[in-house]
Protein backbone atom coordinates (compact mmCIF):
# COMPACT_ATOMS: atom_id res chain seq x y z
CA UNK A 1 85.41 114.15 104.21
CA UNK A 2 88.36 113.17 105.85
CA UNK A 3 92.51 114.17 105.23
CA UNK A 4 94.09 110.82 104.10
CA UNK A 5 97.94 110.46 103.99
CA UNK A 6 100.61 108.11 104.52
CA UNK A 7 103.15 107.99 107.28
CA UNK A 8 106.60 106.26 106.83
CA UNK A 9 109.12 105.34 109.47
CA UNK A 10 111.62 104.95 106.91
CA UNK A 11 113.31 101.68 108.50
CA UNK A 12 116.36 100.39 105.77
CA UNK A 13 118.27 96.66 106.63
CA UNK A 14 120.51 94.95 104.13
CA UNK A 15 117.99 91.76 104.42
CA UNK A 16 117.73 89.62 101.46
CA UNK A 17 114.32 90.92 100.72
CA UNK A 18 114.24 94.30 101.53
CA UNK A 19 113.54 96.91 98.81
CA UNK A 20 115.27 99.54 101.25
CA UNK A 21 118.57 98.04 101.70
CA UNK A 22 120.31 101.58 102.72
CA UNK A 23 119.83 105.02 103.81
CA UNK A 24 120.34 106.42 100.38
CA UNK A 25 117.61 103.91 99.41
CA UNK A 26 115.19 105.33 102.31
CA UNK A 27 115.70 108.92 101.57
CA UNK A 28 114.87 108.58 97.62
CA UNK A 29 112.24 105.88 97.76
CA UNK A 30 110.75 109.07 100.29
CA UNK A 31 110.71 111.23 98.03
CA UNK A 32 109.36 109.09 95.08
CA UNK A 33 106.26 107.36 97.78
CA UNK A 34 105.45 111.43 98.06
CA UNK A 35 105.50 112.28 94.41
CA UNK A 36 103.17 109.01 93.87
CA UNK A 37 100.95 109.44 96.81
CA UNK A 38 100.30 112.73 95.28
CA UNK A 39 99.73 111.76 91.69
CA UNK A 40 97.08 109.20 93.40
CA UNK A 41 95.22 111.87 95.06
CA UNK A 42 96.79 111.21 98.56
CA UNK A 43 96.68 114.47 100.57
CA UNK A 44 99.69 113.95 103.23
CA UNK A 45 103.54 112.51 103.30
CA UNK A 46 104.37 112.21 106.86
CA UNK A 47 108.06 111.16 108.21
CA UNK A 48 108.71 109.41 111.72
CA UNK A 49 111.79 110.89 112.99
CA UNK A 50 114.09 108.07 115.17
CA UNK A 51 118.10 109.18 116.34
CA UNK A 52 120.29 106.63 116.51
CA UNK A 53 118.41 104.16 114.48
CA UNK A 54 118.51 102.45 110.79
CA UNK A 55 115.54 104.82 110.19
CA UNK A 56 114.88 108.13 109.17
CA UNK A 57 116.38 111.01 111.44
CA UNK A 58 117.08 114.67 109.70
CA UNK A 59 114.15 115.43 108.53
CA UNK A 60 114.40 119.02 106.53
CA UNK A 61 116.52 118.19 104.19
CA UNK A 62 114.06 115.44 103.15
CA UNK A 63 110.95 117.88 103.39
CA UNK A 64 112.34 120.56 101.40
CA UNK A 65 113.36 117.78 98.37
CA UNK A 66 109.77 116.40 98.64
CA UNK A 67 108.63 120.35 98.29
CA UNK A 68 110.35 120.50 95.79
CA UNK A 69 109.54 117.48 93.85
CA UNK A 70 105.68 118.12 94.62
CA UNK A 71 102.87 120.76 94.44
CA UNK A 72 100.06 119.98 96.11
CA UNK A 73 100.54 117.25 98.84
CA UNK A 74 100.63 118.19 102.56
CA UNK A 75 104.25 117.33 103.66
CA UNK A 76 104.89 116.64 107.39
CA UNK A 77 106.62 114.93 110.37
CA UNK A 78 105.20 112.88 113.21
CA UNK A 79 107.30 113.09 115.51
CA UNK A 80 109.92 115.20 116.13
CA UNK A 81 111.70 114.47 119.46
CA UNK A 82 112.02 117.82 120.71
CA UNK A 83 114.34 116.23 123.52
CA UNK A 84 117.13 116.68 120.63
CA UNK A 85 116.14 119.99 119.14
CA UNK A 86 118.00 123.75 118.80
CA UNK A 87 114.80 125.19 118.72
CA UNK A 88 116.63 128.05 117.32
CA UNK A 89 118.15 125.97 114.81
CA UNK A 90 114.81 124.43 113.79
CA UNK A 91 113.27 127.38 113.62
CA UNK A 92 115.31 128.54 110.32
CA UNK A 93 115.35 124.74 108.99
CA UNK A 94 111.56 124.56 109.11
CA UNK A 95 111.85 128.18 107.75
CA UNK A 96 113.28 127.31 104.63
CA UNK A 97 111.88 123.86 103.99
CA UNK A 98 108.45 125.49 104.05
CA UNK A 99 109.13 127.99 101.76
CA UNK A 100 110.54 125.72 99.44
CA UNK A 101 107.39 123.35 100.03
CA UNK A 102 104.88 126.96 98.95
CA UNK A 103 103.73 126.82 102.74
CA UNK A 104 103.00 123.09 102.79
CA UNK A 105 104.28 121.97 105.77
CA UNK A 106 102.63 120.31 108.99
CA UNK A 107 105.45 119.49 111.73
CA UNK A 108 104.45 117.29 114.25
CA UNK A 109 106.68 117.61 117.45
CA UNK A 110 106.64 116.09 120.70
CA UNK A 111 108.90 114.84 123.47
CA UNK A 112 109.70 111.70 121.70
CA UNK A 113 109.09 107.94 122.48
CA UNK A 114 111.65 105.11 123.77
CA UNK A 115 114.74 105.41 122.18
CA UNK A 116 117.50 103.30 120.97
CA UNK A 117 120.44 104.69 123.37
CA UNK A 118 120.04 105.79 127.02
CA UNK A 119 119.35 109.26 127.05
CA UNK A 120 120.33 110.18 123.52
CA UNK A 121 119.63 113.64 123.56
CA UNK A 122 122.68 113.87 125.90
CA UNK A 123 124.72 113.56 123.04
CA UNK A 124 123.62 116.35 120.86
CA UNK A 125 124.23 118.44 124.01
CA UNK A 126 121.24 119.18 125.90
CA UNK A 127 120.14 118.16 129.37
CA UNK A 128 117.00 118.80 131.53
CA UNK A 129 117.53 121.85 134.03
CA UNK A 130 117.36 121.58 137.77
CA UNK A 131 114.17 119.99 138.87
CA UNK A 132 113.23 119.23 135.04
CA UNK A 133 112.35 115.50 133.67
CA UNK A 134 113.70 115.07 130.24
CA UNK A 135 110.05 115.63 129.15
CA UNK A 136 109.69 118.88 130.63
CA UNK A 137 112.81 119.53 128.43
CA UNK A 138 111.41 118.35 125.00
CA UNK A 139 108.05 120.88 125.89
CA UNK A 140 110.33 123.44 126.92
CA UNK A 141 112.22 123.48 123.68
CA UNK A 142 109.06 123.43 121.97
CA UNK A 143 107.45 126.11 123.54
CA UNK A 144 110.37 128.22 122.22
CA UNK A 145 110.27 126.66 119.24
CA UNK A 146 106.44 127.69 118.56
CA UNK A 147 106.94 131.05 119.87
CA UNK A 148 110.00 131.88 117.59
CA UNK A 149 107.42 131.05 114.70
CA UNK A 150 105.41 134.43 115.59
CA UNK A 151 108.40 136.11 113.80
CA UNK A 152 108.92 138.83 116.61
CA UNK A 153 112.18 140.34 116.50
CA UNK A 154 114.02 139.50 119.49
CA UNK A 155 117.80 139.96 119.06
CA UNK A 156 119.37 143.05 119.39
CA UNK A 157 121.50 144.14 116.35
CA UNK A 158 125.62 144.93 116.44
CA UNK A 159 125.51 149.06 115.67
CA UNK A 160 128.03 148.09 112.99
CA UNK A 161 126.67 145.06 110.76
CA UNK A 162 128.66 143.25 108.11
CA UNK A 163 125.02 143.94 106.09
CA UNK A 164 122.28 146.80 106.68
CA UNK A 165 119.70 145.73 109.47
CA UNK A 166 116.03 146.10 109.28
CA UNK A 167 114.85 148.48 112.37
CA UNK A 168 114.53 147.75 115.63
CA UNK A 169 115.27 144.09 116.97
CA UNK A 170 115.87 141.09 114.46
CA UNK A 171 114.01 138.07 114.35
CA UNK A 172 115.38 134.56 112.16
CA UNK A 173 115.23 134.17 108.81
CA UNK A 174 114.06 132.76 106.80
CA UNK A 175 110.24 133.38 107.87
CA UNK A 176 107.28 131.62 107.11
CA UNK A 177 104.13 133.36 107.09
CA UNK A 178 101.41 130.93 109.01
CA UNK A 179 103.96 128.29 109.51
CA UNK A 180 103.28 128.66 113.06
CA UNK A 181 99.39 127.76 112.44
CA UNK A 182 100.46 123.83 111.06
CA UNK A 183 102.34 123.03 114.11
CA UNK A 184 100.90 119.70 115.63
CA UNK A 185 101.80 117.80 119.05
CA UNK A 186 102.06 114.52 118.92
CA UNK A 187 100.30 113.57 122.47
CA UNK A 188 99.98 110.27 124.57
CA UNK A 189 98.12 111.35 127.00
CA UNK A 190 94.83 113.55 128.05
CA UNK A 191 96.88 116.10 130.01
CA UNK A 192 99.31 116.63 126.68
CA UNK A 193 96.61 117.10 124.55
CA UNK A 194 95.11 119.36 126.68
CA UNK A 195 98.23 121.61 127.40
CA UNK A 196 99.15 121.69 123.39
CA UNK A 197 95.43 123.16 122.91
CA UNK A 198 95.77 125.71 125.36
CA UNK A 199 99.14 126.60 123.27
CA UNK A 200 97.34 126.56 119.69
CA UNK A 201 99.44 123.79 118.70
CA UNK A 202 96.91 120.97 116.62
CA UNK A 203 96.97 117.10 117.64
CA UNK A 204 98.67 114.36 116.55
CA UNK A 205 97.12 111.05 118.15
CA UNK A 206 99.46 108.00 117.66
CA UNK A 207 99.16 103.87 117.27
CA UNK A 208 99.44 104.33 120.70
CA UNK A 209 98.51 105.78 124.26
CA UNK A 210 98.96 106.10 127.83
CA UNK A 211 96.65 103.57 129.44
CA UNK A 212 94.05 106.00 131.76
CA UNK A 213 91.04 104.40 131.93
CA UNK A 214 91.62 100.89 130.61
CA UNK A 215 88.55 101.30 127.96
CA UNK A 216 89.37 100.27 124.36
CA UNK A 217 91.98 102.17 122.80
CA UNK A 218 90.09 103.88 120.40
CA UNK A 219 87.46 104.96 122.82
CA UNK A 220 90.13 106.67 125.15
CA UNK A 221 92.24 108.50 121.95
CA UNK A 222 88.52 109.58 121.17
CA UNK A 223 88.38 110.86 124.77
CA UNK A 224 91.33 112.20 124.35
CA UNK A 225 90.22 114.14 121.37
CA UNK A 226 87.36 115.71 123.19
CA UNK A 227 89.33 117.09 125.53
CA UNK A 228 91.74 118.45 123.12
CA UNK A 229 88.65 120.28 121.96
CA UNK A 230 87.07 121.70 124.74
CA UNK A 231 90.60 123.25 125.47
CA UNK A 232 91.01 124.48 122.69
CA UNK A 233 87.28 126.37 122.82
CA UNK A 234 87.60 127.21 126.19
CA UNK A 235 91.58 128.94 125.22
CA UNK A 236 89.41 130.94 122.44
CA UNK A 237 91.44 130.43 119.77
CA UNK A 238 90.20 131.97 116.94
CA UNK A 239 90.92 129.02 114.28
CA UNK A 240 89.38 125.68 113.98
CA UNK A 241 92.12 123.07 114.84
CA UNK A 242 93.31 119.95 113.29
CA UNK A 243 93.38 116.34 114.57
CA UNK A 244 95.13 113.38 113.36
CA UNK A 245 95.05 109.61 113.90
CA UNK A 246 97.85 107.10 112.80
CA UNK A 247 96.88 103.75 112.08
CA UNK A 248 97.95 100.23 110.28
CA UNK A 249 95.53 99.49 107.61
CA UNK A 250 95.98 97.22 104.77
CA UNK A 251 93.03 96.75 102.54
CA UNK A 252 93.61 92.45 100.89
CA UNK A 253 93.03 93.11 97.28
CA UNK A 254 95.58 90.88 95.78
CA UNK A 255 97.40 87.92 96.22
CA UNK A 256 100.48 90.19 97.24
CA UNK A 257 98.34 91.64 99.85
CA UNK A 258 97.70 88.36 101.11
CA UNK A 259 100.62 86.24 101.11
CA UNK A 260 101.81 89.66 103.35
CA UNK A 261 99.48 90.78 105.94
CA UNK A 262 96.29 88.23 105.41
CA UNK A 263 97.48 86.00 108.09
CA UNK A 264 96.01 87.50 111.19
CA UNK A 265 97.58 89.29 113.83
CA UNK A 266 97.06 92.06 116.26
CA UNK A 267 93.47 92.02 115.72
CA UNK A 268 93.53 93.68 119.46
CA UNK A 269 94.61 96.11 121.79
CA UNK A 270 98.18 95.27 123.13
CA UNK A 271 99.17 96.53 126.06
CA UNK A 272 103.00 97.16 127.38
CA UNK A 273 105.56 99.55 129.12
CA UNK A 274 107.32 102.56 127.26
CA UNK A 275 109.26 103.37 130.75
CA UNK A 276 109.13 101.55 133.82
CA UNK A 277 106.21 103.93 134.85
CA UNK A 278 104.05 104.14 132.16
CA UNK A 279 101.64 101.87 131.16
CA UNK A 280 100.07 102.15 127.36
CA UNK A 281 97.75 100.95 125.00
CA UNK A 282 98.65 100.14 121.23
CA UNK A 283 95.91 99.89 118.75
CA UNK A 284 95.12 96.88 116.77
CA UNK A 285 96.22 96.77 113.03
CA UNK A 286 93.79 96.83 110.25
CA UNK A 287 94.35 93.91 107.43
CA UNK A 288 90.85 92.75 105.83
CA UNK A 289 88.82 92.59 102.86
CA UNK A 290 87.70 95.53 102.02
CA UNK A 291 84.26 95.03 103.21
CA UNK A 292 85.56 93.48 106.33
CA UNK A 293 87.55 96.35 106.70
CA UNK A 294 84.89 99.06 106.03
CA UNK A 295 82.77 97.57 108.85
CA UNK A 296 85.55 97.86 110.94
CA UNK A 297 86.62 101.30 111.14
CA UNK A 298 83.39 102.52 110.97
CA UNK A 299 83.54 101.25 114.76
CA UNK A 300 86.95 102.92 115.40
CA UNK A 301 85.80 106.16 117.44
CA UNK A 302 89.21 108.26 117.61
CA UNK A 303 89.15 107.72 113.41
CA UNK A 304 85.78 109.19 113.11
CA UNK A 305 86.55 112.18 115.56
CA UNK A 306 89.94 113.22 112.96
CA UNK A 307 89.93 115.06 110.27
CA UNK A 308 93.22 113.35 108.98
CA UNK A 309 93.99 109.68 108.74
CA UNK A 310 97.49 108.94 108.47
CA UNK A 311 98.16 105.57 107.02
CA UNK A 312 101.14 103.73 108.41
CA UNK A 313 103.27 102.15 105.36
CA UNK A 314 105.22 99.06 105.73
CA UNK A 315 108.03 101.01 103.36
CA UNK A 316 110.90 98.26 102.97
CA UNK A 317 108.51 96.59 100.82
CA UNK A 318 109.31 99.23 97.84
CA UNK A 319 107.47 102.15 96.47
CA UNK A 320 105.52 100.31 94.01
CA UNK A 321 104.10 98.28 96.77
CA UNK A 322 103.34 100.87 99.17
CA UNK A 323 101.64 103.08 96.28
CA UNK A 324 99.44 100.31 95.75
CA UNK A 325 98.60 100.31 99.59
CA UNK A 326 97.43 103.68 99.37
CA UNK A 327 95.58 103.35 96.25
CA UNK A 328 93.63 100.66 97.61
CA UNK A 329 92.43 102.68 100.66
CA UNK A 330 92.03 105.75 98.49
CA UNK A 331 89.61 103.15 95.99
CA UNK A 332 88.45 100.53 97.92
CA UNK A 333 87.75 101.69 101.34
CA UNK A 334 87.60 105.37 101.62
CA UNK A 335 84.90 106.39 99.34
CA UNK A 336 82.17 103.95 101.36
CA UNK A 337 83.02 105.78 104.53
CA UNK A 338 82.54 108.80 103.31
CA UNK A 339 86.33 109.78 103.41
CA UNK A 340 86.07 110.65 99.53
């Protein structure tokens, strides 16, 4: 049995054919893909988060109005660029939004990807410290971030209060009771993984990876699962962790399908620079009949190792469309891979 949700990186353009032709249209089509994906027996909505882009950014006020609009379905980011974060701030945002959601949440955070502007997070205010990359930053502010979730009181309170104080030190509010245990890093690399499993923190494995070995991408995310888990055992945690993959998969079950995505493609590993340091690997997309496609991911490695599949959704195409992407994976694929 295996987690299946969808993952949106809520892009919006004015082009002629776009069914997302604003940010108003992104935020509410976001909500309505959620409330569908839930009706179809989806288990996840997942949110990219990109600054400085046509794409979605804030992402709390959007999970709490997805919370609220939905009962069951596992809401969630992947990623948060942590480069940009108050982790004080977040704290109380995530706070509330999971409260609203009845405890639903599942934040992915990381140190972020390439971004649109140099060194955006400079903007918002924040810059490494002496002898810090601007990775070391983004862990930094979530290692606060995560430890602010244990709900200690840390604060000392003013003697003479506007409002009576609980005893002893005060912690933010509002708390979330096991919020802290559906915190996932999103990782690109072995050593990430294996530093977010010594934290507690669960895995979020991407479209895409540092290059370490050169092997097939899904044999190295695999590898890079295993080591997340032997981490995590050897750390002695005393909960089982999660793992997620994100992929493109497109089952061709129509003649929409088709005239879209049945034209070939990246039927491949690709292979490119996300710095000029840092070589990765990007996984192949998925677009096949569906018993093409079974046959193929029954040979993806990383997929098999997850417990959640997170499907990536081309969303300008509309909610109808997209629902219908999901359905078909939830219908046509799923169930003869033993997902269902």
């Amino acid at each position: 049995m295996k987690k299946i949700g969808f993952l949106s990186f809520g892009h919006w353009t004015p082009a002629l054919r776009s069914q997302a032709r604003s940010a108003s249209d992104v935020l509410l089509q976001s909500i309505e893909l959620a409330v569908a994906a839930e009706q179809l027996g989806a288990d996840g909505a997942f949110f990219r988060v990109h600054h400085f882009a046509r794409q979605l950014a804030s992402p709390f006020p959007l999970l709490a109005a997805v919370g609220a609009k939905t009962s069951r379905i596992e809401i969630g980011t992947a990623v948060i660029d942590m480069r940009y974060e108050n982790p004080l701030y977040m704290a109380e945002d995530a706070g509330a939004a999971d409260l609203i959601a009845g405890s639903r949440l599942q934040l992915g955070i990381s140190r972020g990807s390439p971004e649109q502007v140099i060194a955006g997070w400079r903007y918002f205010g924040y810059r490494p410290g002496e002898g810090e990359t601007d990775a070391d930053m983004g862990r930094r502010h979530a290692e606060v971030f995560y430890d602010l979730l244990q709900g200690r009181g840390f604060a000392e309170p003013n003697p003479r209060p506007m409002f009576q104080n609980q005893p002893g030190l005060l912690r933010l509010e509002p708390f979330s009771e096991g919020l802290r245990e559906r915190i996932w890093w999103g990782s690109g690399s072995n050593a990430t993984a294996v530093w977010a499993a010594k934290l507690g923190m669960n895995l979020q494995a991407s479209t895409l990876k540092n290059d370490e070995t050169g092997q097939p991408f899904h044999v190295q995310q695999a590898a890079q699962i295993r080591a997340f888990r032997d981490a995590w055992k050897e750390a002695g945690h005393a909960r089982e962790p999660r793992v997620s993959v994100s992929r493109n998969i497109l089952a061709l079950v129509d003649e929409r399908d088709r005239a879209y995505f049945g034209h070939g493609g990246d039927e491949g590993d690709q292979f490119g620079f996300i710095d000029e340091r840092t070589r990765s690997i990007f996984g192949r997309s998925y677009a096949a009949e569906p018993d093409v496609l079974i046959e193929q991911l029954r040979q993806d490695e990383a997929i098999a190792a997850a417990d959640t599949l997170l499907l990536t959704v081309p969303n300008q195409l509309g909610v109808d469309y997209n629902a219908h992407v999901i359905e078909a994976i939830l219908t046509h694929v799923a169930p003869a891979l033993g997902w269902r």
